[in-house]
N, C-alpha and C. Protein backbone atom coordinates (compact mmCIF):
# COMPACT_ATOMS: atom_id res chain seq x y z
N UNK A 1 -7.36 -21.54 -3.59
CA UNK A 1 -8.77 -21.64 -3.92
C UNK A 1 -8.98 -21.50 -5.42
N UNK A 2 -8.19 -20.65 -6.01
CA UNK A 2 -8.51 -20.40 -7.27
C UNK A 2 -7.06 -20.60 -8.42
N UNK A 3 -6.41 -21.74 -7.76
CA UNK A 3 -5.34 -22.06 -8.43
C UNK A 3 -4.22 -21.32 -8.26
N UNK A 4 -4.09 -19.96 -7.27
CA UNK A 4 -3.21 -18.88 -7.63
C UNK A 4 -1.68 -19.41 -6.86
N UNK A 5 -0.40 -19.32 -7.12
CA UNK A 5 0.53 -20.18 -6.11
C UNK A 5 1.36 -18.75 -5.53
N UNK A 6 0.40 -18.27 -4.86
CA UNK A 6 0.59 -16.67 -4.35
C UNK A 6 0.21 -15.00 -4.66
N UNK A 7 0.83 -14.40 -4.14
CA UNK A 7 0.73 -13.06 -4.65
C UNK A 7 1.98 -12.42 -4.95
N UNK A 8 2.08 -12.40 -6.05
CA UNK A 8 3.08 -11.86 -6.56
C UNK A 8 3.51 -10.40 -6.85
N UNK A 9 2.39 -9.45 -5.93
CA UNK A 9 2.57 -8.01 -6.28
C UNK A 9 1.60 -7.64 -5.03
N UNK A 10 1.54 -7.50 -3.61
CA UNK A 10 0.31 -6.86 -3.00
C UNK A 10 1.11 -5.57 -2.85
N UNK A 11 0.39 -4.59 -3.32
CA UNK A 11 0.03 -3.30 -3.60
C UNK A 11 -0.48 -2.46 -2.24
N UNK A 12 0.13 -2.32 -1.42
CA UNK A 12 -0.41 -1.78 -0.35
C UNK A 12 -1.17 -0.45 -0.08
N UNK A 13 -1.10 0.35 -0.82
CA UNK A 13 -1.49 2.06 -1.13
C UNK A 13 -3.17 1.31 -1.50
N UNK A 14 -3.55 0.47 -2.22
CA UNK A 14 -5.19 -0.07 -1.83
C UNK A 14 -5.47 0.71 -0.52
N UNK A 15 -4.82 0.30 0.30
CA UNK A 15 -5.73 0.27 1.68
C UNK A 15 -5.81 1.61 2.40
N UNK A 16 -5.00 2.65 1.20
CA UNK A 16 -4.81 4.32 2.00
C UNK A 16 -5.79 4.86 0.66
N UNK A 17 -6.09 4.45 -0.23
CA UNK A 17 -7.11 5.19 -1.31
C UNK A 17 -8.51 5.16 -0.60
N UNK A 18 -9.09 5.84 -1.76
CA UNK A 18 -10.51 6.31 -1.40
C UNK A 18 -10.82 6.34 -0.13
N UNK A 19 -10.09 6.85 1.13
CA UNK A 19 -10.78 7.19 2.24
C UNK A 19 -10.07 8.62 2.48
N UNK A 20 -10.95 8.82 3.37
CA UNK A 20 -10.38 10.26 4.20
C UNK A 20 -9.33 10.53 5.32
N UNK A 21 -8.95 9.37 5.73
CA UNK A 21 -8.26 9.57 6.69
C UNK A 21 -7.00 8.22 6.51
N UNK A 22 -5.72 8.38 6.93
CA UNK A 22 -4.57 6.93 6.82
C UNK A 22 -5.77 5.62 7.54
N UNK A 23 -4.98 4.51 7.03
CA UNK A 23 -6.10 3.34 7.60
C UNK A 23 -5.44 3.27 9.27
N UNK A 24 -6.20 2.21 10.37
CA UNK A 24 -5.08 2.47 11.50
C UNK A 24 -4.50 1.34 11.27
N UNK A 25 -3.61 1.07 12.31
CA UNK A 25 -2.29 -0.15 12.14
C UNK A 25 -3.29 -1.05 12.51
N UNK A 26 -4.71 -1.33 12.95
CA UNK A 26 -5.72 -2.15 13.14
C UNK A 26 -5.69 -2.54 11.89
N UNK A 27 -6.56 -1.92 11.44
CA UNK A 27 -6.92 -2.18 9.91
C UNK A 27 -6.14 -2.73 8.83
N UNK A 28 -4.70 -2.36 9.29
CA UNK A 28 -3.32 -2.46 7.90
C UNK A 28 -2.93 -3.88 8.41
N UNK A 29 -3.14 -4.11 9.96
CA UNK A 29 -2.74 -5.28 10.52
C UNK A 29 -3.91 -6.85 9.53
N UNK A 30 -5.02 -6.31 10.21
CA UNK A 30 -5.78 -7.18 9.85
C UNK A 30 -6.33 -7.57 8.26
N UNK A 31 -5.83 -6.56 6.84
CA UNK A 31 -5.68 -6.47 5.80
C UNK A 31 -4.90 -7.49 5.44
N UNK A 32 -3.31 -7.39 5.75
CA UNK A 32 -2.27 -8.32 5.54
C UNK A 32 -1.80 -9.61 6.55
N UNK A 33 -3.36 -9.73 7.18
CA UNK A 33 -3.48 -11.04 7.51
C UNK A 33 -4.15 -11.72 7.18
N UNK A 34 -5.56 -11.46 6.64
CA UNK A 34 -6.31 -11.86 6.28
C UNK A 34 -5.16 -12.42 4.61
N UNK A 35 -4.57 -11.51 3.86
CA UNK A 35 -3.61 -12.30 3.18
C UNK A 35 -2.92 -13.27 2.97
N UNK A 36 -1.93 -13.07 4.23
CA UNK A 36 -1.50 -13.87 4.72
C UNK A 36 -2.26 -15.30 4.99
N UNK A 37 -3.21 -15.12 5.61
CA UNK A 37 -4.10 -16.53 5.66
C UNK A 37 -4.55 -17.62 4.56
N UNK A 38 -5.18 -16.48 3.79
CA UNK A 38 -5.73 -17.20 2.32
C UNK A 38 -4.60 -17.73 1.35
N UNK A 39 -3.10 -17.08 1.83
CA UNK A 39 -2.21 -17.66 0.50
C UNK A 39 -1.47 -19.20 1.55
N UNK A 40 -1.93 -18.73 2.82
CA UNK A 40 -1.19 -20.25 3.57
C UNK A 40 0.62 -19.97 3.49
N UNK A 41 0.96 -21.15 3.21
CA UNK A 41 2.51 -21.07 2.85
C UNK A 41 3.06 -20.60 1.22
N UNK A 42 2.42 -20.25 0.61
CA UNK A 42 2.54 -19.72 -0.38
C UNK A 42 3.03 -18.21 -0.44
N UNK A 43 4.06 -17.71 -1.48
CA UNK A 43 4.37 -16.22 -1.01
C UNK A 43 3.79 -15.26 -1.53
N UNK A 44 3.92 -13.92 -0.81
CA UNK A 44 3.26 -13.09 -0.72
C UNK A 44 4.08 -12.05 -0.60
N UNK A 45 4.37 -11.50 -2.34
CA UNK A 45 5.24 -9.88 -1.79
C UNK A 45 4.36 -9.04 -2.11
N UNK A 46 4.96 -7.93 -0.90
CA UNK A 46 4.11 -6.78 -0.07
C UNK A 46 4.89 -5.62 -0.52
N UNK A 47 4.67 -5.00 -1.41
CA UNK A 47 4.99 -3.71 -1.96
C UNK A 47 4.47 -2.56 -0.80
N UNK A 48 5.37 -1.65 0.03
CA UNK A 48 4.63 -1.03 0.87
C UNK A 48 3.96 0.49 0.01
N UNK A 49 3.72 1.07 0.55
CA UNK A 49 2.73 2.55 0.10
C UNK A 49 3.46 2.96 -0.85
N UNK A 50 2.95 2.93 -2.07
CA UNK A 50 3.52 3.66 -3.49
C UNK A 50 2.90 4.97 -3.39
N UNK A 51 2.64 5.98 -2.98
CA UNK A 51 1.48 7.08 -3.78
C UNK A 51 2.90 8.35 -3.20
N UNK A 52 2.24 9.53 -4.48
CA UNK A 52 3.31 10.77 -4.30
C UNK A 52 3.86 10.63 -5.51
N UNK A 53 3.87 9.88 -6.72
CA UNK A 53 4.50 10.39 -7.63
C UNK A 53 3.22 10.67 -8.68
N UNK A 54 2.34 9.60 -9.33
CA UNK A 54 1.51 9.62 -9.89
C UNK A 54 -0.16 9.58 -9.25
N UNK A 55 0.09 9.27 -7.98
CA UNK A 55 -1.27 9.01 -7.27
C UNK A 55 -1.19 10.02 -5.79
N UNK A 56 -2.32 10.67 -5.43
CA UNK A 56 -2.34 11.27 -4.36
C UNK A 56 -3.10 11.23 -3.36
N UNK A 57 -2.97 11.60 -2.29
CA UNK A 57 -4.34 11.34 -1.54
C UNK A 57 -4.44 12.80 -0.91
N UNK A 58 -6.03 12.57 -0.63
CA UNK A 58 -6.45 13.98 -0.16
C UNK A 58 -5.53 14.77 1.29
N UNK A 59 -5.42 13.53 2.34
CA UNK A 59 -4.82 13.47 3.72
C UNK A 59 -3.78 13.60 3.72
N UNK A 60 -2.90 13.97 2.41
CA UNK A 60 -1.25 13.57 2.59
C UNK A 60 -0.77 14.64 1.98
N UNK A 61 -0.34 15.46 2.71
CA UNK A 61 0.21 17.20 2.47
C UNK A 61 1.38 17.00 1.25
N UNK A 62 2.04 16.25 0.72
CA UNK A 62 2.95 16.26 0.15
C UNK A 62 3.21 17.84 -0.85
N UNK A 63 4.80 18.25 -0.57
CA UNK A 63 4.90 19.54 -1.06
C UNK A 63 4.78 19.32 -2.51
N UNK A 64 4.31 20.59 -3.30
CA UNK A 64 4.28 20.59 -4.69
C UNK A 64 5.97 20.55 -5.05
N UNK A 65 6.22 19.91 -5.95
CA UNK A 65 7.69 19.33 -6.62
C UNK A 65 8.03 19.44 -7.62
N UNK A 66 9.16 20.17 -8.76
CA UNK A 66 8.99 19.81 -9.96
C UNK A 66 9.18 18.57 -10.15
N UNK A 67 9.55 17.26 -10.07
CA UNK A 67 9.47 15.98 -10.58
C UNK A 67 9.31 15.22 -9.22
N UNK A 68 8.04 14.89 -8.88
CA UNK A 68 7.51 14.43 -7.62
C UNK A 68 8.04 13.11 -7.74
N UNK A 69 8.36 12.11 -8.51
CA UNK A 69 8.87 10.91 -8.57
C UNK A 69 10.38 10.74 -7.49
N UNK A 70 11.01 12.04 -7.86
CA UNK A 70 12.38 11.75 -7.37
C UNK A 70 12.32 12.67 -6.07
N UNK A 71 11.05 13.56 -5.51
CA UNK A 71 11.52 13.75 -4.23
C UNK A 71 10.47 13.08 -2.90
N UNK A 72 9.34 13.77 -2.29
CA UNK A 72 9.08 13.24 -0.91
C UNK A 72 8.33 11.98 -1.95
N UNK A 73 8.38 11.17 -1.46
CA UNK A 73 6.97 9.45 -1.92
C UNK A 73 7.34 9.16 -0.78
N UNK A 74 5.64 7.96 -1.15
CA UNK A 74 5.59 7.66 0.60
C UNK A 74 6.63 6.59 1.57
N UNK A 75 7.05 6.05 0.23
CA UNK A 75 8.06 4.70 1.22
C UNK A 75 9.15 6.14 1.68
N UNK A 76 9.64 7.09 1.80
CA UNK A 76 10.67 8.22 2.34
C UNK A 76 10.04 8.14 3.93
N UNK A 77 8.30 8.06 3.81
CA UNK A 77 7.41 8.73 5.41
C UNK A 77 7.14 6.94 5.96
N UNK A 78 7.06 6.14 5.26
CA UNK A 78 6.43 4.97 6.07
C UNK A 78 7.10 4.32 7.09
């Protein structure tokens, strides 16, 4: 639609920010289809849940760490 010949970075942790609660596998389903749709045959990489080193969420107990980068993040729980 807008010239793009894919997605070259989808960022999945979007869809666990600013809410209160994990999204459900409804929601995560129908997110990365609706993707999927609009890029057609065009590709689409899917970076899964980044957050726990620099980004946090309220819902996600992660233990305090001295260098949170190198221990629990979320691709360890997904």
């Amino acid at each position: 639609r807008n010239g793009a010949e894919g997605v070259g970075l989808y960022r999945t942790e979007f869809l666990f920010m600013d809410r209160d609660a994990l999204p459900t596998e409804e929601e995560q389903f129908a997110a990365y289809k609706a993707v999927a749709e609009a890029c057609g045959s065009q590709a689409v990489i899917v970076r899964t849940m980044d957050i726990g080193g620099d980004k946090e969420l309220p819902y996600m107990n992660f233990p305090k760490e001295e260098n949170p980068f190198l221990g629990w993040r979320a691709i360890r729980i997904a």
